[in-house]
Protein backbone atom coordinates (compact mmCIF):
# COMPACT_ATOMS: atom_id res chain seq x y z
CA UNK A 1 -14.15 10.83 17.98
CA UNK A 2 -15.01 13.75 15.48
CA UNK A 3 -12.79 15.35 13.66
CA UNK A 4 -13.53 18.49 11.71
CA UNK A 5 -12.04 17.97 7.84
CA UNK A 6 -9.56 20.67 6.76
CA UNK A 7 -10.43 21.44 3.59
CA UNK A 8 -14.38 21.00 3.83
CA UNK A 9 -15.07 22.14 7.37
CA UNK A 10 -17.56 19.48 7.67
CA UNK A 11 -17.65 17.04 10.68
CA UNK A 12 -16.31 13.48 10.00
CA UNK A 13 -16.40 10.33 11.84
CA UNK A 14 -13.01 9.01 12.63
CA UNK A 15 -12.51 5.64 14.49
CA UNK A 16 -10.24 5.45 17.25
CA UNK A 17 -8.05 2.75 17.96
CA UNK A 18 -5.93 2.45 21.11
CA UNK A 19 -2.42 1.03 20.92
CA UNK A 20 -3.17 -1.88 22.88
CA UNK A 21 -6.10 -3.18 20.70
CA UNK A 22 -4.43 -1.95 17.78
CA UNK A 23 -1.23 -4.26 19.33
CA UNK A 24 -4.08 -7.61 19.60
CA UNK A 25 -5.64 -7.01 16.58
CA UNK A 26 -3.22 -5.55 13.78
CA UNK A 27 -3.82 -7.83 11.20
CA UNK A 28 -7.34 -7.67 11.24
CA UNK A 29 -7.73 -4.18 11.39
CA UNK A 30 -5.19 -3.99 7.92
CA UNK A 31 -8.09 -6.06 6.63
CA UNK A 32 -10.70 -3.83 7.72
CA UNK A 33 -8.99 -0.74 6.76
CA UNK A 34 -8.33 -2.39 3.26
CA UNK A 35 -11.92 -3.48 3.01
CA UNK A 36 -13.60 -0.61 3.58
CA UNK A 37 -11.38 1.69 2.65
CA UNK A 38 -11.67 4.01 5.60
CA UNK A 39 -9.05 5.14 8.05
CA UNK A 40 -8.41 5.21 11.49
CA UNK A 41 -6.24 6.67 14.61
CA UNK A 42 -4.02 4.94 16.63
CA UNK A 43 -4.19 6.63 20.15
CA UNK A 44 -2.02 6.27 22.94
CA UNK A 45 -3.29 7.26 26.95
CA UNK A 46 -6.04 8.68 24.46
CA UNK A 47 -4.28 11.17 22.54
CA UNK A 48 -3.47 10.22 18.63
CA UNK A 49 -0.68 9.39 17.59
CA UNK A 50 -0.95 7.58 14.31
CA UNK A 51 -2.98 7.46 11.53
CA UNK A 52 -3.82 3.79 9.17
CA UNK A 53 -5.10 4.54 5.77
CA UNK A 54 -5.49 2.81 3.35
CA UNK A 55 -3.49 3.11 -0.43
CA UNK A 56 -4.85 4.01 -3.34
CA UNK A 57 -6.01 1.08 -5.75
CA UNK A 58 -4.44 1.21 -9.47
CA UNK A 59 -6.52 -0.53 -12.01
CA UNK A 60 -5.84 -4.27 -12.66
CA UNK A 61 -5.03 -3.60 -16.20
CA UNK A 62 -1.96 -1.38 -15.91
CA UNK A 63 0.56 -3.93 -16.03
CA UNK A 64 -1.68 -5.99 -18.86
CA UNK A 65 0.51 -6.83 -21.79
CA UNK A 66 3.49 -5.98 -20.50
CA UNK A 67 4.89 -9.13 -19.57
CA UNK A 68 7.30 -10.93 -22.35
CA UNK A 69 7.70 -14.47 -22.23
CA UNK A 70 10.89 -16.18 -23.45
CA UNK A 71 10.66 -19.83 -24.17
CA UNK A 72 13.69 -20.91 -23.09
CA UNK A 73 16.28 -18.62 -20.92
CA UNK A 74 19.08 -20.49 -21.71
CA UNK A 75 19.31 -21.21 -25.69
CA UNK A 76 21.51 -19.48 -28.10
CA UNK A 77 20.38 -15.37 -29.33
CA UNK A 78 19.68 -14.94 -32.85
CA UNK A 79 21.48 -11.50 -33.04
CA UNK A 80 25.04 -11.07 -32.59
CA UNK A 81 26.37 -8.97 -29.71
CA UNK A 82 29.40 -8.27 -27.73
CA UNK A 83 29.64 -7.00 -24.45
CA UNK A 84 32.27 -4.40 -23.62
CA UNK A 85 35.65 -5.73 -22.94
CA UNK A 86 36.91 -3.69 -19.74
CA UNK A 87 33.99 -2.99 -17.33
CA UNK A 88 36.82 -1.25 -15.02
């Protein structure tokens, strides 16, 4: 199928998909769509009714260095604290 983009005008191939195979072959076609990072329509009695696509990546580092890690859980603080005495 071609589909005309909305903001460019310009013709686009867009892979259709009917429910059925899209039913046999989910997982694989998650895969696919992760892979290559391109989208496609679900269609059902050939007229579209969902669209797969995939998420935007985030960098592997964004979450570097921010992980703390405690020796052991379960041993005594060095600070003293006190929690609040009525939670109520």
């Amino acid at each position: 199928m071609k589909a005309k983009g909305k903001a460019e005008g310009k013709q686009t191939d867009v892979r259709e998909v009917s429910a059925a195979e899209f039913k046999a072959k989910c997982l694989s076609l998650f895969d696919e769509v992760e892979s290559s990072r391109r989208s496609f329509v679900i269609t059902k009695r050939g007229r579209p009714v969902a669209r797969v696509v995939p998420l935007p990546r985030e960098p592997s580092s964004s979450l570097r260095g921010s992980l703390l890690h405690e020796e052991d859980l379960l041993a005594p603080v060095d600070i003293a604290w006190e929690a609040p005495g009525d939670l109520a």
